[in-house]
Every structure is written in C-alpha cells, then in structure tokens.
N, C-alpha and C. Protein backbone atom coordinates (compact mmCIF):
# COMPACT_ATOMS: atom_id res chain seq x y z
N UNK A 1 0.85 -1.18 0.00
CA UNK A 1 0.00 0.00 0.00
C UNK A 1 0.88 1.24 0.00
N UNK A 2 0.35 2.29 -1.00
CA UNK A 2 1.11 3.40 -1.03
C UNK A 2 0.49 4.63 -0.15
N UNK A 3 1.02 5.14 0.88
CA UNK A 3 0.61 6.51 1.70
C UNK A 3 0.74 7.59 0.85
N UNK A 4 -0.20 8.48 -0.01
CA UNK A 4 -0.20 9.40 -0.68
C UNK A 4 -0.70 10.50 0.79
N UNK A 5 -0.11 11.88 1.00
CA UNK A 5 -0.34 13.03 1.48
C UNK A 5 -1.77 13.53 0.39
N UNK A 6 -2.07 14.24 1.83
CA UNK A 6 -3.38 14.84 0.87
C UNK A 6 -2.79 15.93 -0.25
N UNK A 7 -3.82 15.83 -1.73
CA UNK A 7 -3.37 16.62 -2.87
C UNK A 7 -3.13 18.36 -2.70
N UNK A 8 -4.20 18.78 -2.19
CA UNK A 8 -4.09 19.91 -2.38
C UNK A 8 -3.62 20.92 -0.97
N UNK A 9 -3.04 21.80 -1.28
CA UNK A 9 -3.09 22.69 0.15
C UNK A 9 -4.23 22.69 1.04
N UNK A 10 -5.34 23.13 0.04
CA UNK A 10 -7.03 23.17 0.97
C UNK A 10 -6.96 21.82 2.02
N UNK A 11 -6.84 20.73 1.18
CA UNK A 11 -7.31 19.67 1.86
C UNK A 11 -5.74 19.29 3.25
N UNK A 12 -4.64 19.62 2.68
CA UNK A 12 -3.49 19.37 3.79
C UNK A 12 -4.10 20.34 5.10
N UNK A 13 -4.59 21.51 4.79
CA UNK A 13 -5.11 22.22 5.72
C UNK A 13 -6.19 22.16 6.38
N UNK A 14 -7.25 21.65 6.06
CA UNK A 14 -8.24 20.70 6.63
C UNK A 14 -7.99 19.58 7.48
N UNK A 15 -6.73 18.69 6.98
CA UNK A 15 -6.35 17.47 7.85
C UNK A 15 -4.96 17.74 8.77
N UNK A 16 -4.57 19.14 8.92
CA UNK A 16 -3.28 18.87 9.72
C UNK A 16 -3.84 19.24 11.37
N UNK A 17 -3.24 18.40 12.01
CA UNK A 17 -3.34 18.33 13.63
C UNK A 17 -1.68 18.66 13.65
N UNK A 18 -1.95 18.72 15.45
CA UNK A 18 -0.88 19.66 15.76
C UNK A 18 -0.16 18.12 16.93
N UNK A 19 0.26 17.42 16.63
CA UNK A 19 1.38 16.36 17.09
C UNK A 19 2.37 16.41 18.06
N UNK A 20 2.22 15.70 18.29
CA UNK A 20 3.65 15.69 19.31
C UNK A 20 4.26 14.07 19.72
N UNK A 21 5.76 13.98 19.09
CA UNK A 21 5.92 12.74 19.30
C UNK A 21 7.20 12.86 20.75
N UNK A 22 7.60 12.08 21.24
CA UNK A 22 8.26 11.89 22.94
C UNK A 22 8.81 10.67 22.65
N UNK A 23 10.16 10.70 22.33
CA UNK A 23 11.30 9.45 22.41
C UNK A 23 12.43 9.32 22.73
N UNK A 24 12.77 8.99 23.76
CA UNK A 24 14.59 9.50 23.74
C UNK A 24 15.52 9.34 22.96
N UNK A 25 15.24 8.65 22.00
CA UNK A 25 16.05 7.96 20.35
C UNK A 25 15.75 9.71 19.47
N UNK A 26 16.39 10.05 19.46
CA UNK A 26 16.36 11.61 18.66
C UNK A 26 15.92 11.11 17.47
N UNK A 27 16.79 10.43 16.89
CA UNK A 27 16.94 9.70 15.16
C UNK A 27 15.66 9.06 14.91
N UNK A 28 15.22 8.28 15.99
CA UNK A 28 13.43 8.07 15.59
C UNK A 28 12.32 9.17 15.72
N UNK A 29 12.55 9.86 16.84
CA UNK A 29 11.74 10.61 16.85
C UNK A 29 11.84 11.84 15.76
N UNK A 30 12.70 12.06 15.49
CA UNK A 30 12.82 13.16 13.95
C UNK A 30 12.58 12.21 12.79
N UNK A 31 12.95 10.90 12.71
CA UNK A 31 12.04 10.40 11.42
C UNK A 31 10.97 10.58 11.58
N UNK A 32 10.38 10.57 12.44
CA UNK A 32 8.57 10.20 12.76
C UNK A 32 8.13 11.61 12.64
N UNK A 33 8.94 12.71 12.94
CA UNK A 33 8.24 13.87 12.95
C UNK A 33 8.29 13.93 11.46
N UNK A 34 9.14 13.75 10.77
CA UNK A 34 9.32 14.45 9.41
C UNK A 34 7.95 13.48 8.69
N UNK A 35 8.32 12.29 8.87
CA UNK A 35 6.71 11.93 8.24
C UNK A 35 5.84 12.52 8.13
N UNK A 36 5.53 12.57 9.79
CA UNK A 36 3.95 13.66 9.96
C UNK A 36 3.99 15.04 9.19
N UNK A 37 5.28 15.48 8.98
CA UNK A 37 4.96 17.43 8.64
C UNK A 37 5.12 16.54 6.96
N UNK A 38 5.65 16.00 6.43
CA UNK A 38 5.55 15.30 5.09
C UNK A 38 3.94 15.47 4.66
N UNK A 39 3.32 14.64 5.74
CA UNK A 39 1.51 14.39 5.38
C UNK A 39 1.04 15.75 5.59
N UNK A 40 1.59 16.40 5.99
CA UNK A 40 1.27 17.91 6.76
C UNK A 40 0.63 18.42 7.75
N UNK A 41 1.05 17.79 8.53
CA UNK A 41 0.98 18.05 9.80
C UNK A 41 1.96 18.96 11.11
N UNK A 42 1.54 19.72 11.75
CA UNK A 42 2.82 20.31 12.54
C UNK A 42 2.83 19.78 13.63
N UNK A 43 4.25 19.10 13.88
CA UNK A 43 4.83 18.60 15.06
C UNK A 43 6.03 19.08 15.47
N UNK A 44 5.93 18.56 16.55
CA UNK A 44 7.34 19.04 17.85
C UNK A 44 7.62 17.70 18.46
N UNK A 45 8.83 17.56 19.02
CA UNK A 45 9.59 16.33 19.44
C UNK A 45 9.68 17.25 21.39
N UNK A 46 10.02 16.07 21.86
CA UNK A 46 10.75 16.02 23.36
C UNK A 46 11.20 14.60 23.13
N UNK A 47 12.75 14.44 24.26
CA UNK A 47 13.19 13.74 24.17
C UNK A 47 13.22 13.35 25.49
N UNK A 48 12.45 13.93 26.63
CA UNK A 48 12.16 12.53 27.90
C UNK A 48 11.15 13.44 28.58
N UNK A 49 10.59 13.05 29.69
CA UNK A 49 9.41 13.35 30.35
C UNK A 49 9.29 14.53 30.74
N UNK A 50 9.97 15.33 31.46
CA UNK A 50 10.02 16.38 31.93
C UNK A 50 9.60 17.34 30.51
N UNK A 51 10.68 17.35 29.67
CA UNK A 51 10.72 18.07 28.58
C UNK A 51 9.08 17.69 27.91
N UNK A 52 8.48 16.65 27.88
CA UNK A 52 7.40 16.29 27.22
C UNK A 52 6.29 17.18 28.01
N UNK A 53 6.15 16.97 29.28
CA UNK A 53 5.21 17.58 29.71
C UNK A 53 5.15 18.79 29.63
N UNK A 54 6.24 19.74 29.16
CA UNK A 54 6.53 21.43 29.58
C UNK A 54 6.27 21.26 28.44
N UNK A 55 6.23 20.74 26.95
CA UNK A 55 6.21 21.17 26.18
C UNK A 55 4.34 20.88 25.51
N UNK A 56 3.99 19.47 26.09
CA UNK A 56 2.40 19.75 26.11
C UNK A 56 1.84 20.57 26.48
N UNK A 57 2.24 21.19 27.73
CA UNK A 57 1.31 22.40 28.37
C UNK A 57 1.33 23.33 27.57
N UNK A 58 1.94 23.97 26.78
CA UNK A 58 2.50 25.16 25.39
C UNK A 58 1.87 24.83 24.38
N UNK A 59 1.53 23.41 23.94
CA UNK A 59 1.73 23.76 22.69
C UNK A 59 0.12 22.80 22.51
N UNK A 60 -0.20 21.94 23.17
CA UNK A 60 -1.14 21.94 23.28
C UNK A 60 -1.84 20.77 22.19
N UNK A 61 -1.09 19.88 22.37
CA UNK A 61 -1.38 18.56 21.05
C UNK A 61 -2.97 17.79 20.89
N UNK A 62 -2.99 17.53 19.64
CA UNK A 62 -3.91 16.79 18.94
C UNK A 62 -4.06 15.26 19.62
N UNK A 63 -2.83 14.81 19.19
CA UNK A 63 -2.36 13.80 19.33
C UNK A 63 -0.62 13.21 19.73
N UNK A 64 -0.80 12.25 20.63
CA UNK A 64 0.98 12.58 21.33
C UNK A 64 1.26 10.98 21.03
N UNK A 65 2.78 10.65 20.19
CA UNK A 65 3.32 9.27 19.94
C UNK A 65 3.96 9.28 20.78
N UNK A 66 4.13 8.59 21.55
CA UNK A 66 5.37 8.17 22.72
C UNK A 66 6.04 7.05 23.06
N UNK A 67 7.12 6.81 23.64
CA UNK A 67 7.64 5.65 23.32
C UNK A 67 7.45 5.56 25.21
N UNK A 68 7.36 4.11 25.05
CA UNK A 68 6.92 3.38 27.00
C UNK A 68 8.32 3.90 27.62
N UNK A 69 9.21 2.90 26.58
CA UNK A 69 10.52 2.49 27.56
C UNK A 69 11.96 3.76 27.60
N UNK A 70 11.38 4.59 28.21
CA UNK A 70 11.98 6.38 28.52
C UNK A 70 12.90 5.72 29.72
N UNK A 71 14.09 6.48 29.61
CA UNK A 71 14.74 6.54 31.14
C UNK A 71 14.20 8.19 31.85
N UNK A 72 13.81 7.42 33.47
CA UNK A 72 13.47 8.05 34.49
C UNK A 72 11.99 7.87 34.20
N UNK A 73 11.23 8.97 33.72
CA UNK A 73 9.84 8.90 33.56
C UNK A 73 9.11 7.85 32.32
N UNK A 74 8.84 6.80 32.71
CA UNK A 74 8.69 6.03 31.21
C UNK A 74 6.78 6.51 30.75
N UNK A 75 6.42 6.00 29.67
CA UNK A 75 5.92 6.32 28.89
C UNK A 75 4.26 6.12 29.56
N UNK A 76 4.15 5.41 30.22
CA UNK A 76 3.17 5.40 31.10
C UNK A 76 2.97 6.28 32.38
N UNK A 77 3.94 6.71 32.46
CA UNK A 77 4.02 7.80 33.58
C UNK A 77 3.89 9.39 33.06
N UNK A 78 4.03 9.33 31.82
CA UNK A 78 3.95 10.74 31.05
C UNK A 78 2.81 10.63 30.51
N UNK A 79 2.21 9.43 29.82
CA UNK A 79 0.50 9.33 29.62
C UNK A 79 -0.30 10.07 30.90
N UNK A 80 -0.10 9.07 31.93
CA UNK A 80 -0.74 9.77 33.16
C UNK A 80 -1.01 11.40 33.45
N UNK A 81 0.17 11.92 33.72
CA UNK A 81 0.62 13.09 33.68
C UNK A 81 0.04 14.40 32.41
N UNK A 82 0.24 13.64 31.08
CA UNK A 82 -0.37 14.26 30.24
C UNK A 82 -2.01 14.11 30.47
N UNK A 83 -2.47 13.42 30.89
CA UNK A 83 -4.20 13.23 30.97
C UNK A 83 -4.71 14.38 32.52
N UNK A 84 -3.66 14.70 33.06
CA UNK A 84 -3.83 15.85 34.29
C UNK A 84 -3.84 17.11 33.91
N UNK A 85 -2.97 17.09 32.55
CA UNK A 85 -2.80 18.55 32.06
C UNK A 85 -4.18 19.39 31.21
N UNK A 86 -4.88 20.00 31.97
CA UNK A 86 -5.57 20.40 31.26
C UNK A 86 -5.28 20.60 29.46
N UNK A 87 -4.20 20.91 28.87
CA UNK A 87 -3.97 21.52 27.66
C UNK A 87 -3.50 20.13 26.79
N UNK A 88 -3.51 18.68 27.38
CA UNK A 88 -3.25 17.70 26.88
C UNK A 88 -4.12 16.48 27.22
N UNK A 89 -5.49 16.77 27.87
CA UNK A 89 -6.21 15.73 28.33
C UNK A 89 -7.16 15.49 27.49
N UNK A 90 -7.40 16.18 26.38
CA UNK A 90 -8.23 15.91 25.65
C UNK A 90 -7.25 14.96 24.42
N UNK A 91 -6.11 14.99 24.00
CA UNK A 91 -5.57 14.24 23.49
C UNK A 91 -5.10 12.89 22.91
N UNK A 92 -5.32 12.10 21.91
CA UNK A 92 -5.11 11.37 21.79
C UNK A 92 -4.13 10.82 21.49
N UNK A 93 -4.18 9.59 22.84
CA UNK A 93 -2.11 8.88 22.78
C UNK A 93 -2.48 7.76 22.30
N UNK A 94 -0.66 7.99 21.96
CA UNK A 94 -0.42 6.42 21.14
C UNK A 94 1.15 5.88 21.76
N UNK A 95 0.95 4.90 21.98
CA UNK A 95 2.13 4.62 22.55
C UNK A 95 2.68 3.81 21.04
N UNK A 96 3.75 3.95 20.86
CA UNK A 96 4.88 3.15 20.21
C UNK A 96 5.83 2.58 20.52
N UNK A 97 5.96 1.25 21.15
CA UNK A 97 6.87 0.66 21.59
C UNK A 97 7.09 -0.56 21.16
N UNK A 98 8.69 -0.77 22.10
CA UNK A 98 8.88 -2.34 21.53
C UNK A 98 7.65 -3.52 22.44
N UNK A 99 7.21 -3.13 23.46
CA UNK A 99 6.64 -3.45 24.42
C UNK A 99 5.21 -4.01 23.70
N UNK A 100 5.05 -4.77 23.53
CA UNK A 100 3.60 -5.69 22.74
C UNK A 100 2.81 -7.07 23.86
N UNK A 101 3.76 -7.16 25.13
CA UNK A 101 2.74 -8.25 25.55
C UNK A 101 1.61 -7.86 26.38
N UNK A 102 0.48 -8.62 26.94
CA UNK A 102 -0.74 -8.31 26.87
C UNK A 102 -0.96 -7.39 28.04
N UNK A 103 0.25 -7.14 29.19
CA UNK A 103 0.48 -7.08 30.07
C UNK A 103 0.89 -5.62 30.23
N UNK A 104 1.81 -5.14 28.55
CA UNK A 104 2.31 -3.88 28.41
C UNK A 104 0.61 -3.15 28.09
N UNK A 105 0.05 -3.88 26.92
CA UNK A 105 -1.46 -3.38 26.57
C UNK A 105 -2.39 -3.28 27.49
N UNK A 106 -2.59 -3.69 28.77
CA UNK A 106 -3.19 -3.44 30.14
C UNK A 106 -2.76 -2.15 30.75
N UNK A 107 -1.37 -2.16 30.86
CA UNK A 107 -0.79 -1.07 31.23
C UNK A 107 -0.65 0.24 30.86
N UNK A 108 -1.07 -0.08 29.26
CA UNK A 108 -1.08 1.00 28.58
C UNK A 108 -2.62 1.62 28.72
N UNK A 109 -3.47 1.04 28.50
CA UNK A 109 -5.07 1.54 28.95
C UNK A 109 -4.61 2.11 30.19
N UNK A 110 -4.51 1.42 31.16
CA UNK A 110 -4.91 2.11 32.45
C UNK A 110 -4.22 3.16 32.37
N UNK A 111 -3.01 3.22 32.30
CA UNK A 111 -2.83 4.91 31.96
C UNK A 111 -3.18 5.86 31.17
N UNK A 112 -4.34 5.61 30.44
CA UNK A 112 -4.80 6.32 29.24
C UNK A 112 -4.54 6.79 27.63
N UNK A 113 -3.58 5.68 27.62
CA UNK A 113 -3.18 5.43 26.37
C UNK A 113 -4.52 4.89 25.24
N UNK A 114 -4.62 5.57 24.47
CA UNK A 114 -5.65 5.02 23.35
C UNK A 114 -5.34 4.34 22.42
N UNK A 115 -3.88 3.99 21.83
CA UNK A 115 -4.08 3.14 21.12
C UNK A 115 -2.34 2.45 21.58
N UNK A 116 -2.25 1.39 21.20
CA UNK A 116 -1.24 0.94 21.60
C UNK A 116 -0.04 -0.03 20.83
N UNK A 117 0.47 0.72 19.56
CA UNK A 117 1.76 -0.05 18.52
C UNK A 117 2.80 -0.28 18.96
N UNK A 118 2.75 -1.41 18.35
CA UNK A 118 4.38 -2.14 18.50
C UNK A 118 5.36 -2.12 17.47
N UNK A 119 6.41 -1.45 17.54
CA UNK A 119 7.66 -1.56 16.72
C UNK A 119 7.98 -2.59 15.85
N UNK A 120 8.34 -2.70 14.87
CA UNK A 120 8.12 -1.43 13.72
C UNK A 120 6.67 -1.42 13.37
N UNK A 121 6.22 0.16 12.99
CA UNK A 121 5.13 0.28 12.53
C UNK A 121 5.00 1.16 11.71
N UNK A 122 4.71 0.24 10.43
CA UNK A 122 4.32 1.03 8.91
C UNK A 122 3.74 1.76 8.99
N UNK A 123 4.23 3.39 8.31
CA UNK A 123 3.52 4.01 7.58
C UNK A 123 2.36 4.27 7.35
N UNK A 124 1.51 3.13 6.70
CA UNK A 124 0.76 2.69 6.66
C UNK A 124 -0.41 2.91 7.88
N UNK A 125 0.14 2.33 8.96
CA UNK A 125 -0.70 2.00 10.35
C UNK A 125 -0.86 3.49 10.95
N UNK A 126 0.37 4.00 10.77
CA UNK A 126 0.18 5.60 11.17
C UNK A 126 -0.33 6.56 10.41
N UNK A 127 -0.55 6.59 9.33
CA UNK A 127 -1.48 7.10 8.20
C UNK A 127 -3.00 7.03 8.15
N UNK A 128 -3.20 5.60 8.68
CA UNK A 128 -4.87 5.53 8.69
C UNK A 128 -4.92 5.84 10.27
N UNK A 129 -4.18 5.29 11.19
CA UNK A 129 -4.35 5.84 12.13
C UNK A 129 -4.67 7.93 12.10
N UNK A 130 -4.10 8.36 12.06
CA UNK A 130 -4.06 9.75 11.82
C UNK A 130 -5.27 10.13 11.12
N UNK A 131 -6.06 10.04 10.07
CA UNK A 131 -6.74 9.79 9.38
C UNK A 131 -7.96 9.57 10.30
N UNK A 132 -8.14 8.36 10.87
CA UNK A 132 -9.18 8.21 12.01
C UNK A 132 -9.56 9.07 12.72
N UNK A 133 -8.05 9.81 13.20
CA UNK A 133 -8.54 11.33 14.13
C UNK A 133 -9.39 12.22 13.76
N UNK A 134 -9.36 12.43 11.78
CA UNK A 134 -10.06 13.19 11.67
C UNK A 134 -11.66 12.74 11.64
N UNK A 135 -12.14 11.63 11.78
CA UNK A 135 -13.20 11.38 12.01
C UNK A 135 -13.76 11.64 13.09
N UNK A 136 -12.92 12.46 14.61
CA UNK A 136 -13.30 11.95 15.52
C UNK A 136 -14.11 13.48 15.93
C-alpha cells in the first residue's frame, strides 16, 4: 500500500493536527516527525518526560506518539501526567513501543493510552491511524 499526502493545500489544511511525538532515540523521533509534517501536519519532538510535559502544556497537542521504555519517567508515567494537564487531556495517545505483551497493553489503557503499537510500525498503520482522528 502506497501513503499518498493529501493533494491539495485546501485539503493538507483541513487534515493537519498539531502532534507531538516523545522518544529519547532523537533519530526516531525526527524520522517520525518528518513523516507527519511530510503528510502535513505540525509537530514538535521532546526527548524525555520532563521536557514532554513542559512542552504539552505550550503547545497543546492533537495527538501525542510516545515511546513506554523512557529513562526516568517512562511512557506510562507521562501518559498519566499528560491526561492531568488540562492543555493535553483531551488528546489522543499512542504509545509506540517495543513493548507488545498483553500485560504492556493493560498497562497501557490504564494509563490512558488510546491506542497501543508495537515496533516497527508502517507508515501505513500511522497514516490511517491519523486519518481516524479526523473522524473523531
């Protein structure tokens, strides 16, 4: 399957949300951003918890990718945290991790994670995912 960006400006501007992905891997998290502003979308990176949360409260995301396995604050602990913040509780998370057993996916609900991928994840999955948002 091929991920085509929407055609026209009108329509990139109709579908861009305002993102925010949280990974301590710089090199993933700037691939992942460049995707999203690719489809056209505007995003911002943090690279561990502290920084994630100061930068939700500002900026005020659509939707936040995050990775679980963070040193110090891991990714369930910044879900939490983000669902307190007024300016990020309406938001929809996604965790991205290597973390897939049924046990990480428990863990990930209860902290308010909405959807929950496992590494690697196509294009593809994050495209219709994204896409869904705008249905919502």
């Amino acid at each position: 399957m091929t991920v085509v960006p929407p055609s026209t400006q009108t329509e990139r501007e109709q579908k861009r949300k305002r993102l925010m992905v949280i990974d301590d891997n710089k090199d993933a998290a700037e691939s992942m951003s460049m995707l999203f502003e690719l489809w056209g979308h505007e995003v911002v990176c943090a690279y561990d918890g502290r920084a994630a949360l100061d930068t939700a409260a500002k900026y005020r995301p659509d939707a936040v990718f995050l990775d679980i396995g963070l040193p110090g604050m891991d990714g369930y602990e910044i879900a939490e945290r983000l669902r307190e913040l007024p300016e990020s509780a309406h938001a929809v998370l996604v965790a991205i991790t290597g973390y897939g057993q049924d046990e990480d996916r428990r863990r990930s609900r209860e902290a308010g994670i909405d959807h929950h991928l496992v590494k690697p994840v196509a294009p593809e999955t994050l495209y219709k995912l994204l896409d869904s948002l705008e249905q919502q």
